[in-house]
N, C-alpha and C. Protein backbone atom coordinates (compact mmCIF):
# COMPACT_ATOMS: atom_id res chain seq x y z
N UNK A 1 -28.47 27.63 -1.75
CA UNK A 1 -27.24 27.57 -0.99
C UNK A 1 -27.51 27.22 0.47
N UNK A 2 -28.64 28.12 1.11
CA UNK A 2 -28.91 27.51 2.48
C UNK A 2 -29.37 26.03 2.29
N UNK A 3 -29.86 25.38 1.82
CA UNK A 3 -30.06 24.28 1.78
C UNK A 3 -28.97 23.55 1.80
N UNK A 4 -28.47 23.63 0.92
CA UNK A 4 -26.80 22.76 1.04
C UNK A 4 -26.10 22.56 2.58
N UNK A 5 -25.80 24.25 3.16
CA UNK A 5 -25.67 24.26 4.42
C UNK A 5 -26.38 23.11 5.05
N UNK A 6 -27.60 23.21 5.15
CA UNK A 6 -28.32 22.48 5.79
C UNK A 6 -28.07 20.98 5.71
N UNK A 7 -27.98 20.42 4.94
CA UNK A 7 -27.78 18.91 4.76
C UNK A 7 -26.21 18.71 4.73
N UNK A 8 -25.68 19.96 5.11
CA UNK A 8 -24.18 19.09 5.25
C UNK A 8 -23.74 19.21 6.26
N UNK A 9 -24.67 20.48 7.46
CA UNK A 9 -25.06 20.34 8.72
C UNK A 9 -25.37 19.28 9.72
N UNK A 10 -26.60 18.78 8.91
CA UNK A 10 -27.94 17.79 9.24
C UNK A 10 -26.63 16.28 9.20
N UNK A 11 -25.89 16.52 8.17
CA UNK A 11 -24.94 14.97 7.59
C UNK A 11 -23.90 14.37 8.81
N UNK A 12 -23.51 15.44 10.10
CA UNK A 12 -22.14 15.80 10.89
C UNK A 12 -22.90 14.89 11.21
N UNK A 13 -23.62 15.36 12.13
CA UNK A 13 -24.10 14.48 13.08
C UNK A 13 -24.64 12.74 13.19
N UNK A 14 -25.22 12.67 11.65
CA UNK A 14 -25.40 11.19 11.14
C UNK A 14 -24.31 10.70 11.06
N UNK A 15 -23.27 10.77 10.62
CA UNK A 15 -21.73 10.39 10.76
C UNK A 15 -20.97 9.69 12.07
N UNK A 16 -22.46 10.09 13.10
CA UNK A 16 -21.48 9.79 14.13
C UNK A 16 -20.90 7.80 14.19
N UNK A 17 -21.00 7.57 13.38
CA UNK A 17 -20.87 6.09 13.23
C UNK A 17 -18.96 6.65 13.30
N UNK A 18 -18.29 7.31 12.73
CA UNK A 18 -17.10 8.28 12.41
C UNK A 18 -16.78 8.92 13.22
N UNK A 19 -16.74 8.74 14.48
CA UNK A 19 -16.33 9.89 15.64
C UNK A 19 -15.27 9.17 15.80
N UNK A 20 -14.74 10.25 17.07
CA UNK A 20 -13.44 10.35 17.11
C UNK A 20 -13.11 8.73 18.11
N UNK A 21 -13.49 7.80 17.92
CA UNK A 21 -12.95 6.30 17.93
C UNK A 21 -12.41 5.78 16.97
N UNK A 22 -12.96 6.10 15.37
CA UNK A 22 -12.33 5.32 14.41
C UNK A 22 -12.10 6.35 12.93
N UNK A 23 -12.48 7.53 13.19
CA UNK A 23 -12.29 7.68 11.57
C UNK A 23 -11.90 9.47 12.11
N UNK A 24 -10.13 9.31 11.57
CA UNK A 24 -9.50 10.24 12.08
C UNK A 24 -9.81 11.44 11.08
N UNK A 25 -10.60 11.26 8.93
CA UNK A 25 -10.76 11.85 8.42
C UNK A 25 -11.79 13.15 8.84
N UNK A 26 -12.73 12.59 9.58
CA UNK A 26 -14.04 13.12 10.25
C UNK A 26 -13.75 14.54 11.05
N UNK A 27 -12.95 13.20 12.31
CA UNK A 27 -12.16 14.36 12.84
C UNK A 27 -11.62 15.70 13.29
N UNK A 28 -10.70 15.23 11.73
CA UNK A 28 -9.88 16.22 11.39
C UNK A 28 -10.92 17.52 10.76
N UNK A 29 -11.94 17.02 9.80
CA UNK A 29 -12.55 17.94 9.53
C UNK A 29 -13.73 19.24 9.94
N UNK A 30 -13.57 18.27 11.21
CA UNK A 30 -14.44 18.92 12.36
C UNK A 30 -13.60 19.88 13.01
N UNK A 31 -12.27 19.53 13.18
CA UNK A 31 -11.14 20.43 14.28
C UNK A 31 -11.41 21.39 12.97
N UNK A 32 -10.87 21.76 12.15
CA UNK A 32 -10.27 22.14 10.80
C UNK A 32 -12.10 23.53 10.36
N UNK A 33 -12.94 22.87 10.56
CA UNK A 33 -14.43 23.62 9.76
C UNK A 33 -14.32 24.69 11.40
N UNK A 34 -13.83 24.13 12.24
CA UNK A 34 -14.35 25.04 13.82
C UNK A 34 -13.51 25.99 14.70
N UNK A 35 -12.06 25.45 13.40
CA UNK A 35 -11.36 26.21 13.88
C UNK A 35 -11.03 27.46 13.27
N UNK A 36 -11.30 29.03 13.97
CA UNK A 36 -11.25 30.23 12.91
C UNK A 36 -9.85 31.08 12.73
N UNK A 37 -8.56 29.86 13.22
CA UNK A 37 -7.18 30.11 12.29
C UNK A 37 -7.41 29.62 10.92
N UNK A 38 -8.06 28.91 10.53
CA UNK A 38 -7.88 28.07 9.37
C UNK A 38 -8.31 28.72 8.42
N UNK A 39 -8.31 29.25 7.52
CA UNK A 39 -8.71 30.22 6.34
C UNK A 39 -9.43 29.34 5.46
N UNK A 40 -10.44 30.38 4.54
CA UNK A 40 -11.57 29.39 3.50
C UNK A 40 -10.38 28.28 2.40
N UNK A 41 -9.20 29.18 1.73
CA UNK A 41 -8.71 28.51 0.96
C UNK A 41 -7.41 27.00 1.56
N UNK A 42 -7.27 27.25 2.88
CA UNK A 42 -6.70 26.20 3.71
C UNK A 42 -7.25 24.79 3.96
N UNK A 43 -8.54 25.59 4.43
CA UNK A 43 -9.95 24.34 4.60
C UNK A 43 -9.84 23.78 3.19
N UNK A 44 -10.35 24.32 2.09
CA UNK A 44 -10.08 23.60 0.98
C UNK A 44 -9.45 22.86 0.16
N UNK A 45 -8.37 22.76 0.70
CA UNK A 45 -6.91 22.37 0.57
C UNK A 45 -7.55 20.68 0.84
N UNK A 46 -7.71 20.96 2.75
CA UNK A 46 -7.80 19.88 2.92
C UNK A 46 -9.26 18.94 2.63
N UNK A 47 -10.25 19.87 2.71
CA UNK A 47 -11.19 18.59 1.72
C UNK A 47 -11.45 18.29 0.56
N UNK A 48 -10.21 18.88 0.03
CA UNK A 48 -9.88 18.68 -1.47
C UNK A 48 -10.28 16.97 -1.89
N UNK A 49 -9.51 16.34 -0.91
CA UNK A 49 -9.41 14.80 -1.28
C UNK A 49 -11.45 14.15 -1.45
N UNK A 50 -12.38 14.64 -0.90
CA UNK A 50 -13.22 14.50 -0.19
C UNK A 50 -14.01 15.42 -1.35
N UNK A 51 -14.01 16.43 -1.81
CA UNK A 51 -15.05 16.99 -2.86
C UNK A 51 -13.87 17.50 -3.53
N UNK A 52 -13.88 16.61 -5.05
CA UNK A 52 -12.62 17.16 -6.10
C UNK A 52 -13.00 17.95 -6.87
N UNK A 53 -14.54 18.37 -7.25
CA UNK A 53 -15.06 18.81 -8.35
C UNK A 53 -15.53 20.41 -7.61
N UNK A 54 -14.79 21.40 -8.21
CA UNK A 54 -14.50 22.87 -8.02
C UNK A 54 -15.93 23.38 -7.62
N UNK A 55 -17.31 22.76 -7.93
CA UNK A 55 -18.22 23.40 -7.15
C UNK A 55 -18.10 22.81 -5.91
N UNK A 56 -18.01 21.92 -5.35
CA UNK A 56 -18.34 21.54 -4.21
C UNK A 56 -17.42 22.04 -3.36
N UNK A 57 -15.96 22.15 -4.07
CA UNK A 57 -15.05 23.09 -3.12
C UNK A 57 -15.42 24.68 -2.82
N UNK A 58 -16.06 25.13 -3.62
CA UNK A 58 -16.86 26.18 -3.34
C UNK A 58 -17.54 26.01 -2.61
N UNK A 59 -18.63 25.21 -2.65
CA UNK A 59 -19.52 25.09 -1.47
C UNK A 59 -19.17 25.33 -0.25
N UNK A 60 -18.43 24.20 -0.13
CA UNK A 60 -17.42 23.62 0.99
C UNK A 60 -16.47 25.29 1.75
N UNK A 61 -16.24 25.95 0.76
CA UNK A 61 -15.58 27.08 1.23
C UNK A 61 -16.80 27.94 2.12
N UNK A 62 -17.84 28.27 0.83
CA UNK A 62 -19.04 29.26 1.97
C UNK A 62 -19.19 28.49 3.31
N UNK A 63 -19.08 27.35 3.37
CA UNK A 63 -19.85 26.79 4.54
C UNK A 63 -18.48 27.21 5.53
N UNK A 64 -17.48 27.09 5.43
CA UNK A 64 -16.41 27.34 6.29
C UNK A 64 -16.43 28.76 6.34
N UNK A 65 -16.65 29.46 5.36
CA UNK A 65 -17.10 31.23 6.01
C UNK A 65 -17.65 31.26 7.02
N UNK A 66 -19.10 30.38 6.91
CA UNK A 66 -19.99 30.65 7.24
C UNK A 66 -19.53 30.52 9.08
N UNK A 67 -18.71 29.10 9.49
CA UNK A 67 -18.05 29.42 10.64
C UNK A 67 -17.29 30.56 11.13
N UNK A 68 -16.23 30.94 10.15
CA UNK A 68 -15.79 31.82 10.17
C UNK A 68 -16.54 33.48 11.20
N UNK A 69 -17.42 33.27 10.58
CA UNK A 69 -18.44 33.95 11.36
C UNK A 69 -19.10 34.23 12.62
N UNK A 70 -18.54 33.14 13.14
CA UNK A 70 -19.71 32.37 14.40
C UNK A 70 -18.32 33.06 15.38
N UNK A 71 -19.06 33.49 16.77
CA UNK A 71 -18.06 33.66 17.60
C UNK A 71 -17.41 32.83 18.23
N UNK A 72 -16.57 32.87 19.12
CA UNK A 72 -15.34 31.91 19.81
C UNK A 72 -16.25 30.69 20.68
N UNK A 73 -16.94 31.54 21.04
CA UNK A 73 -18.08 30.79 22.35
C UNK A 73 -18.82 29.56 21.56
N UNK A 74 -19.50 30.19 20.53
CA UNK A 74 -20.97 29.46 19.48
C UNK A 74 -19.81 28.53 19.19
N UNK A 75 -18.64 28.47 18.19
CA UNK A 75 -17.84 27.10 17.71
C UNK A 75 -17.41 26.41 19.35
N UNK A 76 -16.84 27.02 19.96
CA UNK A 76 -17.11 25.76 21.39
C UNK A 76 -18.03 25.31 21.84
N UNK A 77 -19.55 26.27 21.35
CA UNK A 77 -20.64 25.31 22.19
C UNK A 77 -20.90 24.13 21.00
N UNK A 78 -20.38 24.49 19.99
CA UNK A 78 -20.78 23.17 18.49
C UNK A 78 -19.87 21.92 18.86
N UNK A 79 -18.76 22.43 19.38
CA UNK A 79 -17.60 21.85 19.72
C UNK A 79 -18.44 20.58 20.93
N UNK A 80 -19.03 20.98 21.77
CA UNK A 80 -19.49 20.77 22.63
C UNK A 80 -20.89 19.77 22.03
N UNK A 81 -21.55 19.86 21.40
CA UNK A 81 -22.40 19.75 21.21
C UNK A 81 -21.98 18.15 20.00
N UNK A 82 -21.28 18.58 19.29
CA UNK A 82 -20.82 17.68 18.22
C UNK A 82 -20.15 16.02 19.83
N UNK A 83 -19.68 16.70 20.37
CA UNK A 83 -19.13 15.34 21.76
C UNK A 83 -20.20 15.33 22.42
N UNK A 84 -21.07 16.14 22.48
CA UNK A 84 -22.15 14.98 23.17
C UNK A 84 -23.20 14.25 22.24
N UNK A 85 -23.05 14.67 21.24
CA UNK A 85 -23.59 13.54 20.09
C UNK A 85 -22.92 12.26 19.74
N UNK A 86 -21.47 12.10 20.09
CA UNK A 86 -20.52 11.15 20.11
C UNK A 86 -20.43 9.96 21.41
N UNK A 87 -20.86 11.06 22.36
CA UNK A 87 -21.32 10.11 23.40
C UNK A 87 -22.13 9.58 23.86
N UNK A 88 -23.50 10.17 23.04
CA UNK A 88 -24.97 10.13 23.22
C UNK A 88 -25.19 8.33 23.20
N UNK A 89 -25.96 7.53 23.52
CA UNK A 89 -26.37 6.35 23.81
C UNK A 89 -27.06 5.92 22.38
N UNK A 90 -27.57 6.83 22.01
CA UNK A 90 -27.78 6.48 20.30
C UNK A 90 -26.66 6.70 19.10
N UNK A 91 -25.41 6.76 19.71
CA UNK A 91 -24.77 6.80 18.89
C UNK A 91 -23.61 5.73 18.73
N UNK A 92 -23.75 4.52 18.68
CA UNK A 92 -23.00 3.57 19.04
C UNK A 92 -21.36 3.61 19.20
N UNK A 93 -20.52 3.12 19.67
CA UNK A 93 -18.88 3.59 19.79
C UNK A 93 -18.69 2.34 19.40
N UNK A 94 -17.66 1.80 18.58
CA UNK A 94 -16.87 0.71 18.53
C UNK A 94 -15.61 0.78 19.63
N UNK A 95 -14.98 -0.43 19.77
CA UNK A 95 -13.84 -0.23 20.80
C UNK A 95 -12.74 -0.70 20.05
């Protein structure tokens, strides 16, 4: 299970081809995993479209616990951290 975490961790950040210039799915799922109104079975809802097959929505749920967890500060410094990977010079922007 930590492993999974890990590569779907490790995956955000490779994505950044998907930041918030062109791919509003990304996004959304970033506001949505960081934000701790959003409940495990809410989150699931919405990456329903994105993992249809009931383990991965499981998965997908622990890993949103797993925020769940994190204090107010730690999801703003990810928050933080996820935009400067977006702006980083290795991460190309389309216009």
């Amino acid at each position: 299970m930590k492993l999974v975490l890990v590569f779907l961790l490790a995956a955000i950040p490779i994505c950044c081809y998907a930041s918030s210039s062109n791919c509003h799915a990304m996004d959304d799922l970033i506001a949505q995993i960081t934000n701790s109104s959003v409940s495990v079975p809410e989150f699931q809802k919405v990456v329903k479209a994105y993992a249809p097959l009931p383990y991965d929505q499981k998965v997908l749920g622990e890993v949103k616990q797993c925020y769940l967890e994190q204090s107010e500060e730690t999801l703003a410094n990810y928050r933080v951290m996820m935009d400067a990977i977006y702006d980083s010079e290795e991460c190309p922007q389309t216009s």
